[in-house]
PDB file of N, CA and C in Angstrom:
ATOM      1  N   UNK A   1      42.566 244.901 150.838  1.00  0.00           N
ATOM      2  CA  UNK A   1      43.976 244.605 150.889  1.00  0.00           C
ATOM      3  C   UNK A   1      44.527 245.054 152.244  1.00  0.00           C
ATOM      4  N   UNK A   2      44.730 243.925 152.735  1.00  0.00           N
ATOM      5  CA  UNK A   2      45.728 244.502 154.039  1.00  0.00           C
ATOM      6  C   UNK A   2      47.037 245.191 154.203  1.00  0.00           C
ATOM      7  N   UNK A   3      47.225 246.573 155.029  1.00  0.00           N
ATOM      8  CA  UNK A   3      48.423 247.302 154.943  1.00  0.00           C
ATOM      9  C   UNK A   3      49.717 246.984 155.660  1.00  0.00           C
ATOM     10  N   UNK A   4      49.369 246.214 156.590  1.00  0.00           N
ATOM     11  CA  UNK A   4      50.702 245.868 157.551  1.00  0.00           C
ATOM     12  C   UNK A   4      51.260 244.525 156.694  1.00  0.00           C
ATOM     13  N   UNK A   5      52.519 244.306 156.411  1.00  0.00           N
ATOM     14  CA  UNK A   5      52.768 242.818 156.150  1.00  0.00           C
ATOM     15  C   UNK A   5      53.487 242.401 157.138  1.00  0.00           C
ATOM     16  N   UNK A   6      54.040 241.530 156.984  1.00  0.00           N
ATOM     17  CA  UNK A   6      54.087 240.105 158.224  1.00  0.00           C
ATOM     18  C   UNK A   6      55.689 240.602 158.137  1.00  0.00           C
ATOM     19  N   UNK A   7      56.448 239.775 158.974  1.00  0.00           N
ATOM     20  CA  UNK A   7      57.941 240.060 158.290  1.00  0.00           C
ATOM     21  C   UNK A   7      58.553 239.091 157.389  1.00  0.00           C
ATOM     22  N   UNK A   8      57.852 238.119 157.387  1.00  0.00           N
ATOM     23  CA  UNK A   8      57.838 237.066 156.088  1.00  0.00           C
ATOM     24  C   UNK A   8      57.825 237.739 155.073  1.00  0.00           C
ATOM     25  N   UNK A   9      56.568 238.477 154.580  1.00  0.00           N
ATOM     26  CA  UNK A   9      56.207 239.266 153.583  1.00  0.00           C
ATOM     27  C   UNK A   9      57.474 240.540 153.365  1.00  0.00           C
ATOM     28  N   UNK A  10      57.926 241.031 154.193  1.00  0.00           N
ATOM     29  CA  UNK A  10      58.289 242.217 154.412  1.00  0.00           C
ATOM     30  C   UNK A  10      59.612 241.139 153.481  1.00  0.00           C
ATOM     31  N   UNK A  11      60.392 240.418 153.848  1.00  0.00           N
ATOM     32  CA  UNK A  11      61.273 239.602 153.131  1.00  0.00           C
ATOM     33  C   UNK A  11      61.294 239.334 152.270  1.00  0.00           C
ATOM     34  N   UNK A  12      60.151 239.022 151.457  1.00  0.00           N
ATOM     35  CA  UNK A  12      60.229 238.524 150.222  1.00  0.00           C
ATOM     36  C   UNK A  12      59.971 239.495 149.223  1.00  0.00           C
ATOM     37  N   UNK A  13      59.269 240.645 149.855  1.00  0.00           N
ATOM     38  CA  UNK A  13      58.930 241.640 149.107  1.00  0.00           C
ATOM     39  C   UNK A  13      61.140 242.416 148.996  1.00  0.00           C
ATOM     40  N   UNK A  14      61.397 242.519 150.054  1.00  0.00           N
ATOM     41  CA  UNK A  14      63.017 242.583 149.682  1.00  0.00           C
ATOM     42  C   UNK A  14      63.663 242.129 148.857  1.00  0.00           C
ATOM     43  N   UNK A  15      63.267 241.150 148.933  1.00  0.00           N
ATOM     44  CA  UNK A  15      64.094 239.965 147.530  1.00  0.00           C
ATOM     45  C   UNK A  15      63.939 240.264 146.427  1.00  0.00           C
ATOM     46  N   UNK A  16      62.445 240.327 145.954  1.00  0.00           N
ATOM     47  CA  UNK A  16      62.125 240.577 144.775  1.00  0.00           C
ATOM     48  C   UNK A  16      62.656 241.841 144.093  1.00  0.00           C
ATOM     49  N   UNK A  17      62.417 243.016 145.048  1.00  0.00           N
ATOM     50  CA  UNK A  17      62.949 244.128 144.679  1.00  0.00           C
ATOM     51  C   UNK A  17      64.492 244.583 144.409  1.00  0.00           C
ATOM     52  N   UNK A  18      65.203 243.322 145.015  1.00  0.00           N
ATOM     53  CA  UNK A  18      66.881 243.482 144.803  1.00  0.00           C
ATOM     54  C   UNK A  18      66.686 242.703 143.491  1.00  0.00           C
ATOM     55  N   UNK A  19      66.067 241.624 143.022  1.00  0.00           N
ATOM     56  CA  UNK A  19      66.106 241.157 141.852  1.00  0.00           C
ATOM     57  C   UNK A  19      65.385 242.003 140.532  1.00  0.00           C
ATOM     58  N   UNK A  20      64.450 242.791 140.834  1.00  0.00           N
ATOM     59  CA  UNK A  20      63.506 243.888 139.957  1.00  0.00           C
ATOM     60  C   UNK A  20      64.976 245.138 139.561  1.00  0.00           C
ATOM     61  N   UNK A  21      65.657 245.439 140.654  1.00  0.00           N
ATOM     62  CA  UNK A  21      67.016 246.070 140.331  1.00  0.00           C
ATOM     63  C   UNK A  21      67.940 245.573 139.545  1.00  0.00           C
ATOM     64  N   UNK A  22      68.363 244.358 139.874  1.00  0.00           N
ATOM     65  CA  UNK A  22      69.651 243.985 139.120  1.00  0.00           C
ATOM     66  C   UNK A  22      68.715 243.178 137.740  1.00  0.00           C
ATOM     67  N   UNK A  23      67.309 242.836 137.400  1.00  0.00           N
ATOM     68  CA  UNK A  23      66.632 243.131 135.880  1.00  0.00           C
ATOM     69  C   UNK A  23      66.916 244.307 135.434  1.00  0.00           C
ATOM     70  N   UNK A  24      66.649 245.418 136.029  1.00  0.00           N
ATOM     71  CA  UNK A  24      66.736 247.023 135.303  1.00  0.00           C
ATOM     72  C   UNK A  24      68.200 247.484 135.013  1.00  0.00           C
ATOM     73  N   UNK A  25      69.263 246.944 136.113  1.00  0.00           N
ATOM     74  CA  UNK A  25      70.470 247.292 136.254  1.00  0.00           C
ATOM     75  C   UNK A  25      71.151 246.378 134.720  1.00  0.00           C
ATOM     76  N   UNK A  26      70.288 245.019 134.243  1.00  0.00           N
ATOM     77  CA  UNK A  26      71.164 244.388 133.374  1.00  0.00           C
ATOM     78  C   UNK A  26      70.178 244.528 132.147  1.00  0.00           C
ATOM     79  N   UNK A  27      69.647 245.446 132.098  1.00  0.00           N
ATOM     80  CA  UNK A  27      68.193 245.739 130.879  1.00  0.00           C
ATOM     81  C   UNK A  27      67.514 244.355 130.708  1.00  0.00           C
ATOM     82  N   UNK A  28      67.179 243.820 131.118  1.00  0.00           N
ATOM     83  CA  UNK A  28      66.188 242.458 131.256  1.00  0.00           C
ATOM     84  C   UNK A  28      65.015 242.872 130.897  1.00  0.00           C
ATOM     85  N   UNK A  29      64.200 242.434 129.445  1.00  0.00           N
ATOM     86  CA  UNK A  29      62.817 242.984 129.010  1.00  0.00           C
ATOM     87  C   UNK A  29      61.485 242.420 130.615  1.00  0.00           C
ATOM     88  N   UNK A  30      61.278 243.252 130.818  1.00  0.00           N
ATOM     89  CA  UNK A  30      60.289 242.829 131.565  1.00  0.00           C
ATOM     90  C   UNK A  30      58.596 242.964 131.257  1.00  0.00           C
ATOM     91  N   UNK A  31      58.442 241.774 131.327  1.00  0.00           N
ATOM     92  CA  UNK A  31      57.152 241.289 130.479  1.00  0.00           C
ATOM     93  C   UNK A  31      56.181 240.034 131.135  1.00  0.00           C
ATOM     94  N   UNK A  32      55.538 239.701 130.560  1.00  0.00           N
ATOM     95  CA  UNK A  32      54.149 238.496 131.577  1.00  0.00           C
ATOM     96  C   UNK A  32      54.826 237.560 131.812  1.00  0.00           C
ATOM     97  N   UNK A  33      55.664 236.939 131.385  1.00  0.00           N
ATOM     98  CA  UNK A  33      57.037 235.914 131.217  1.00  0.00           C
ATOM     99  C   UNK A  33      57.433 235.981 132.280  1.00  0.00           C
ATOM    100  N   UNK A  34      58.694 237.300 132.465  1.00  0.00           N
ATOM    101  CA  UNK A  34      59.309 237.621 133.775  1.00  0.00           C
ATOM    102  C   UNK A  34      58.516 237.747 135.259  1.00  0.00           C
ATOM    103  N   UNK A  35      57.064 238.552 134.729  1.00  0.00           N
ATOM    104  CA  UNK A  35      56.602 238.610 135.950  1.00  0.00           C
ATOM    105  C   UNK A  35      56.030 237.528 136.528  1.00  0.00           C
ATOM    106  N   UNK A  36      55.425 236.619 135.576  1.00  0.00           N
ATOM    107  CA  UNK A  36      55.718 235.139 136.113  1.00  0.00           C
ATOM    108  C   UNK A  36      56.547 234.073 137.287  1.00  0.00           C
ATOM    109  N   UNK A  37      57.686 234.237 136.597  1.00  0.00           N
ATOM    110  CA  UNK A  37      58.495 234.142 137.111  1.00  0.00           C
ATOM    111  C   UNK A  37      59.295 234.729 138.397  1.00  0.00           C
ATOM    112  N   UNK A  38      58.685 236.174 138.927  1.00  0.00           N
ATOM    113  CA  UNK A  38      58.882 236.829 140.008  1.00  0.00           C
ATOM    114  C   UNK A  38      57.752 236.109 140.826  1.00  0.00           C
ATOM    115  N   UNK A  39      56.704 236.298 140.447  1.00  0.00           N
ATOM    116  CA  UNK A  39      55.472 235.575 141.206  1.00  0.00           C
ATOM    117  C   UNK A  39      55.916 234.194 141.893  1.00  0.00           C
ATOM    118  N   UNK A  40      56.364 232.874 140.786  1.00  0.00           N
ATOM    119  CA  UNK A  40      56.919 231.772 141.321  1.00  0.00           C
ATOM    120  C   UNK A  40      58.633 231.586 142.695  1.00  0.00           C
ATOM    121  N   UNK A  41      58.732 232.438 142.500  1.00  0.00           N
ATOM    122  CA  UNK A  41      59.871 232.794 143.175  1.00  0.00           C
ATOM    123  C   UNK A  41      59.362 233.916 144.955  1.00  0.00           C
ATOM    124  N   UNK A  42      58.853 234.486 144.244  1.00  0.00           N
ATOM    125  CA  UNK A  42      58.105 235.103 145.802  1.00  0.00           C
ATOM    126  C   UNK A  42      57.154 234.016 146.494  1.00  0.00           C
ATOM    127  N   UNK A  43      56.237 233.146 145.709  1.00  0.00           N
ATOM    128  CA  UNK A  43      55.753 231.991 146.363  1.00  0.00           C
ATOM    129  C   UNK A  43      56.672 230.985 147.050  1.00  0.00           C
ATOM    130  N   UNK A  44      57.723 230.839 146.113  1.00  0.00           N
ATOM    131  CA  UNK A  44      58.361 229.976 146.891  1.00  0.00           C
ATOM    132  C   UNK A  44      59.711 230.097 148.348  1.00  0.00           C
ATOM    133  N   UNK A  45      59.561 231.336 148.507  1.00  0.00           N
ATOM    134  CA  UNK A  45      60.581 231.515 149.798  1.00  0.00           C
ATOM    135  C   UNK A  45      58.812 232.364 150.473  1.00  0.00           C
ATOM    136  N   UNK A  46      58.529 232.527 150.285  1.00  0.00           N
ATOM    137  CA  UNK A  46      56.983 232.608 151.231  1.00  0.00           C
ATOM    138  C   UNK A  46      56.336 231.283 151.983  1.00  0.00           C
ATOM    139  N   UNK A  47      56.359 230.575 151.209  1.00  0.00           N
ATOM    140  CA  UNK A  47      56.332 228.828 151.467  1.00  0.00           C
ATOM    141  C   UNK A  47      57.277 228.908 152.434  1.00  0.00           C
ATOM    142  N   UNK A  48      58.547 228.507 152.021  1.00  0.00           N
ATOM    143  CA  UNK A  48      59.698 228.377 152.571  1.00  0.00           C
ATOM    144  C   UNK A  48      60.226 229.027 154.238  1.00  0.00           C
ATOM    145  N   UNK A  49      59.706 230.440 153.690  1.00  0.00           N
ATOM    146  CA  UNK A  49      60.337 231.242 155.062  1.00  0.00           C
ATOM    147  C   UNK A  49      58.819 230.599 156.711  1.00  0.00           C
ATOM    148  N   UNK A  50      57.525 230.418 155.856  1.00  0.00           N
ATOM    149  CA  UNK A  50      56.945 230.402 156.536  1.00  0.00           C
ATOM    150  C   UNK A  50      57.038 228.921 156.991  1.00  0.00           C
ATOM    151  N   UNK A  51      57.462 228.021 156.278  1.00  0.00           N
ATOM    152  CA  UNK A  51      57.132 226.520 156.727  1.00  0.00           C
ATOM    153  C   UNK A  51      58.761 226.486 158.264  1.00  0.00           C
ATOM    154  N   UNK A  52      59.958 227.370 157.397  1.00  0.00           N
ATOM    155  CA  UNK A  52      61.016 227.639 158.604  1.00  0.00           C
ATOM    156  C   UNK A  52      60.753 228.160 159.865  1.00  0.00           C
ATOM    157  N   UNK A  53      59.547 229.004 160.006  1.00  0.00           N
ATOM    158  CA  UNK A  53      59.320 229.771 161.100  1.00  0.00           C
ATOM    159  C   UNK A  53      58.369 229.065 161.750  1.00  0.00           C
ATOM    160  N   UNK A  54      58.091 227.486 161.240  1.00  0.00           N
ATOM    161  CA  UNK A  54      56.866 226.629 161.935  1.00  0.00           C
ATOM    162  C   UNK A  54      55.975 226.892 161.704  1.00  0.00           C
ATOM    163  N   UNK A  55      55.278 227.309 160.788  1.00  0.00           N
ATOM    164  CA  UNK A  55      54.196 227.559 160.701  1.00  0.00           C
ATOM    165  C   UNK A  55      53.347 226.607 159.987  1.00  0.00           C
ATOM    166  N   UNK A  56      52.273 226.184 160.188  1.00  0.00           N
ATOM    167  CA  UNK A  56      51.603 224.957 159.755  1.00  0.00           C
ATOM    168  C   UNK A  56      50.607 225.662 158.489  1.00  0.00           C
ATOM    169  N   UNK A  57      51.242 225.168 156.983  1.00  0.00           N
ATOM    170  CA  UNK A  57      50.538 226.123 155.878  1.00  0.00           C
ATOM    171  C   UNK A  57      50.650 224.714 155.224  1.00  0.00           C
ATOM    172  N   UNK A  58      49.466 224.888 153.786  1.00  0.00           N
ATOM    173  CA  UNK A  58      48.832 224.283 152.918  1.00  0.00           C
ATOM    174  C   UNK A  58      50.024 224.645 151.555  1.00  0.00           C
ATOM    175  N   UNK A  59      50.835 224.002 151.391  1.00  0.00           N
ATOM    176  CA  UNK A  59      52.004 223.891 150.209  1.00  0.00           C
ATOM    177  C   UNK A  59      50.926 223.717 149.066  1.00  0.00           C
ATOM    178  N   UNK A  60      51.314 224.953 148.370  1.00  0.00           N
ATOM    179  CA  UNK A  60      50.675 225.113 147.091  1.00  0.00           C
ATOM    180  C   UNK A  60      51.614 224.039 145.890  1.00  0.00           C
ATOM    181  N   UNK A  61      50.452 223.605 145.380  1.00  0.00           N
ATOM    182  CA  UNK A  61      50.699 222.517 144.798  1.00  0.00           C
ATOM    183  C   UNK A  61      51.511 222.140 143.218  1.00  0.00           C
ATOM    184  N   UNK A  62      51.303 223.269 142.911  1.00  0.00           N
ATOM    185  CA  UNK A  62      52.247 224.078 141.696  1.00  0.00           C
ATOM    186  C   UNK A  62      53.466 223.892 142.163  1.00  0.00           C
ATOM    187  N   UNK A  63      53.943 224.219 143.195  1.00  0.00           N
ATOM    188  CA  UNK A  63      55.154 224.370 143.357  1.00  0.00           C
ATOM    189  C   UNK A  63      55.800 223.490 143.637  1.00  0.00           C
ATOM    190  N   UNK A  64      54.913 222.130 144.567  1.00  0.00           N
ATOM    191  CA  UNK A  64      55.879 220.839 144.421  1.00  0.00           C
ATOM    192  C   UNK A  64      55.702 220.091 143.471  1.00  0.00           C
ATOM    193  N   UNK A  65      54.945 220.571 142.446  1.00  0.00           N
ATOM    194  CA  UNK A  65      55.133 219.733 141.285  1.00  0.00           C
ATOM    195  C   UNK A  65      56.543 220.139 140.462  1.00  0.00           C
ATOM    196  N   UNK A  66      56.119 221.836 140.582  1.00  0.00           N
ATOM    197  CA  UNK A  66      57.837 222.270 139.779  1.00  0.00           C
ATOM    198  C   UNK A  66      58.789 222.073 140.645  1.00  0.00           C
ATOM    199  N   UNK A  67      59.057 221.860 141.903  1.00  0.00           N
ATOM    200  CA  UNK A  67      60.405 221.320 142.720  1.00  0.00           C
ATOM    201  C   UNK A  67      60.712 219.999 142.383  1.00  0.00           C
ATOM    202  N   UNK A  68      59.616 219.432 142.048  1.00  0.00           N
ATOM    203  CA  UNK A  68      59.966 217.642 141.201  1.00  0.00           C
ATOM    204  C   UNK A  68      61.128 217.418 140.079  1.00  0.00           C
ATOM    205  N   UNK A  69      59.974 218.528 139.435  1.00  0.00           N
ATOM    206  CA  UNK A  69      60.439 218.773 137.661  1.00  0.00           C
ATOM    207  C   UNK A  69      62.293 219.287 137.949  1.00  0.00           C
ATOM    208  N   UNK A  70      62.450 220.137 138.705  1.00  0.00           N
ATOM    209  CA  UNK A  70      63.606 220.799 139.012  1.00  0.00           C
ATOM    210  C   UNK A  70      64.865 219.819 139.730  1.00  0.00           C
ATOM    211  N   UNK A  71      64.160 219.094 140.305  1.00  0.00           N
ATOM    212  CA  UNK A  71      65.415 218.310 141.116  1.00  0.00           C
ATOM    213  C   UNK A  71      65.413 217.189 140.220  1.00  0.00           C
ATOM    214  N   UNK A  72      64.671 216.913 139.418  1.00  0.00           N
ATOM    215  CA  UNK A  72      65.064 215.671 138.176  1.00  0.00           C
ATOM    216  C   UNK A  72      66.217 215.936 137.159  1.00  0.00           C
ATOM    217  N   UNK A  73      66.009 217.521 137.204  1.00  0.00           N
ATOM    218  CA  UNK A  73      66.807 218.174 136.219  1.00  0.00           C
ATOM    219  C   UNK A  73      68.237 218.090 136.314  1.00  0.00           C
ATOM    220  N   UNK A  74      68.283 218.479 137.916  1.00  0.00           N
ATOM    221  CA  UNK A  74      69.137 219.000 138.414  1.00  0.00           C
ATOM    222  C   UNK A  74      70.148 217.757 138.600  1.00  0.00           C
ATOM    223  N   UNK A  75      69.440 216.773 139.205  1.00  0.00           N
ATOM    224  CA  UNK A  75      69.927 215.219 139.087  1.00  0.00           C
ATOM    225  C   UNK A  75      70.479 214.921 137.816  1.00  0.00           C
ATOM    226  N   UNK A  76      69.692 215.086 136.709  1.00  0.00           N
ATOM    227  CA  UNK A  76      70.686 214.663 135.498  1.00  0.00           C
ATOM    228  C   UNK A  76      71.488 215.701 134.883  1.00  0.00           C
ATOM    229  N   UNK A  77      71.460 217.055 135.307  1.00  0.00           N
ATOM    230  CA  UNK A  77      72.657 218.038 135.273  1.00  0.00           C
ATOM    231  C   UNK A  77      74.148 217.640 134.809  1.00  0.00           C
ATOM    232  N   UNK A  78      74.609 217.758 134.199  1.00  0.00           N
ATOM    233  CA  UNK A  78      76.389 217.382 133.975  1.00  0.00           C
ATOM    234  C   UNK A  78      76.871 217.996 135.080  1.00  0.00           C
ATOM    235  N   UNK A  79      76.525 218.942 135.898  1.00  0.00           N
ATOM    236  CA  UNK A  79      76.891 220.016 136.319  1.00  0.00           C
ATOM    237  C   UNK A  79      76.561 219.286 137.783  1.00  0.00           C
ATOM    238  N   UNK A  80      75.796 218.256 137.997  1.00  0.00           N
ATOM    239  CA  UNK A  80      75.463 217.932 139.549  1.00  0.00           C
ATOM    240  C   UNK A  80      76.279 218.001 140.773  1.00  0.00           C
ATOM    241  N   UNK A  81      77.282 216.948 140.426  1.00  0.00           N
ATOM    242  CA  UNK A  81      78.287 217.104 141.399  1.00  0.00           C
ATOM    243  C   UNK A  81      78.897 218.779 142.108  1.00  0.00           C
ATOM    244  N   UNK A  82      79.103 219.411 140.907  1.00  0.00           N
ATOM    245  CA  UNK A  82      79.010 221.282 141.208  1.00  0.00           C
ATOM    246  C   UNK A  82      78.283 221.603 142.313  1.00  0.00           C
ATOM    247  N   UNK A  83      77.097 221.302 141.750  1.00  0.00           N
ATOM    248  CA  UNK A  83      75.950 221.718 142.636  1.00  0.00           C
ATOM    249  C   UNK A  83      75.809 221.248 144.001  1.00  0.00           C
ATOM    250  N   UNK A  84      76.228 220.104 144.130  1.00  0.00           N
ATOM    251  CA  UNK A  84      76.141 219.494 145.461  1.00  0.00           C
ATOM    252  C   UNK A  84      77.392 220.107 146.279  1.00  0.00           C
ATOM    253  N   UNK A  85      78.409 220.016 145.599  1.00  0.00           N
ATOM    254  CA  UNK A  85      79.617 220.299 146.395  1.00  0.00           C
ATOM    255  C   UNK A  85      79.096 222.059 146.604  1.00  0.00           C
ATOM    256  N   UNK A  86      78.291 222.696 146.246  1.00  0.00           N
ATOM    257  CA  UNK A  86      78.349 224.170 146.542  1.00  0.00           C
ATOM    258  C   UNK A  86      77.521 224.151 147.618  1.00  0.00           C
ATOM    259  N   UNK A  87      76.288 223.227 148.051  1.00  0.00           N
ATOM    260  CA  UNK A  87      75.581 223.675 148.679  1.00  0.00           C
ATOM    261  C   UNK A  87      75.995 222.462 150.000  1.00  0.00           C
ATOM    262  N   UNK A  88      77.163 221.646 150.022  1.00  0.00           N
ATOM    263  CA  UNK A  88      77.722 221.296 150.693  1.00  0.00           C
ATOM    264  C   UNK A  88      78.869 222.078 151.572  1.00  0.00           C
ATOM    265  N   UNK A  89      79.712 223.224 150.597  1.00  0.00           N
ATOM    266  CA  UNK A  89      80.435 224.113 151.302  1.00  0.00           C
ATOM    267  C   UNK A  89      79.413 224.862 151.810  1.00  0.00           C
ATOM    268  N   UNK A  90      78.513 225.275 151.281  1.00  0.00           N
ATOM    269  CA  UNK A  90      77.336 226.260 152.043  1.00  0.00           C
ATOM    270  C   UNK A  90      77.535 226.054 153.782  1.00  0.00           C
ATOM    271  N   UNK A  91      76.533 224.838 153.726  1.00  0.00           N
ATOM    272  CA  UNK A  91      76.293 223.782 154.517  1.00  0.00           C
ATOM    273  C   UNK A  91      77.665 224.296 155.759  1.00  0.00           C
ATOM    274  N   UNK A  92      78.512 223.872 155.238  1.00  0.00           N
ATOM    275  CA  UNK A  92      79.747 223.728 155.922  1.00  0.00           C
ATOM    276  C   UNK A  92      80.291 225.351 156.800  1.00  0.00           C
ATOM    277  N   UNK A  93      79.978 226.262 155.746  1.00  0.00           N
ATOM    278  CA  UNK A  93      80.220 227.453 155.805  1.00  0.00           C
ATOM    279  C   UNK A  93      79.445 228.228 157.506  1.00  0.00           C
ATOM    280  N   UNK A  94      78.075 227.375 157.197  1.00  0.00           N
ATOM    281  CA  UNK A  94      76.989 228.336 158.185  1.00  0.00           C
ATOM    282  C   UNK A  94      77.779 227.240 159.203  1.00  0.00           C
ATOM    283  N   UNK A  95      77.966 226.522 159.291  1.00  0.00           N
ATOM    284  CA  UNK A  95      78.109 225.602 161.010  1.00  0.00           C
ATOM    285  C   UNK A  95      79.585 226.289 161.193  1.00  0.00           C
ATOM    286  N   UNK A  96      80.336 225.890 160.452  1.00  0.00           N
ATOM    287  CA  UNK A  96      82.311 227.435 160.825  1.00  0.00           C
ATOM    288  C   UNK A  96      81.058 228.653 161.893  1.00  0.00           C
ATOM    289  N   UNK A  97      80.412 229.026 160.685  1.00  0.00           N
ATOM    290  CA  UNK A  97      80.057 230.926 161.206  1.00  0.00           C
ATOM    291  C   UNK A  97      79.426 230.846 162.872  1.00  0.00           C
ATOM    292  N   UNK A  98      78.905 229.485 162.972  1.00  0.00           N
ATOM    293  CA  UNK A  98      78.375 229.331 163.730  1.00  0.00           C
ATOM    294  C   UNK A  98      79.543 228.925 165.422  1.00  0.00           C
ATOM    295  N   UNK A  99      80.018 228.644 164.973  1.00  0.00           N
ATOM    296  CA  UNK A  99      81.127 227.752 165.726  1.00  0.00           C
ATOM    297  C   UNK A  99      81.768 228.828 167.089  1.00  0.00           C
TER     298      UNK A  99
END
């Protein structure tokens, strides 16, 4: 096992641990389920942070199958329009900060 992590790693390992807090902070049973689910979530901004920083990686294949499953969902959501308009102010928000 290697001791230094990357700062990719160093990030996601952050994330998880603000989310491992606010599980403990809201008593969330933590179990093979949850940790599951931490696993899929650290893969996927690991993917993410590394494909942002250019890096030429092999997209694990699990995960664009569940980004499929997810944006189908999300598409037939009642809630879509929500969703778009939030990550449209997002959007909007970083180019202001930027400005």
């Amino acid at each position: 096992m290697k001791k230094n992590l990357t700062i990719t790693e160093t990030d996601v390992v952050n994330v998880i641990s603000y989310i491992l807090s606010l599980m403990k902070k809201k008593s969330v049973d933590c179990n093979i389920e949850t940790c599951a689910e931490l696993i899929l979530i650290a893969r996927i901004l690991n993917q993410r942070f590394n494909i942002t920083d250019g890096l030429n990686i092999e997209q694990d294949p699990s995960l664009i199958l569940a980004k499929k499953e997810i944006i189908i969902k999300v598409e037939n959501d009642e809630y879509y329009d929500h969703i778009i308009n939030m990550f449209n102010q997002y959007q909007q928000h970083r180019i202001n900060k930027l400005n």
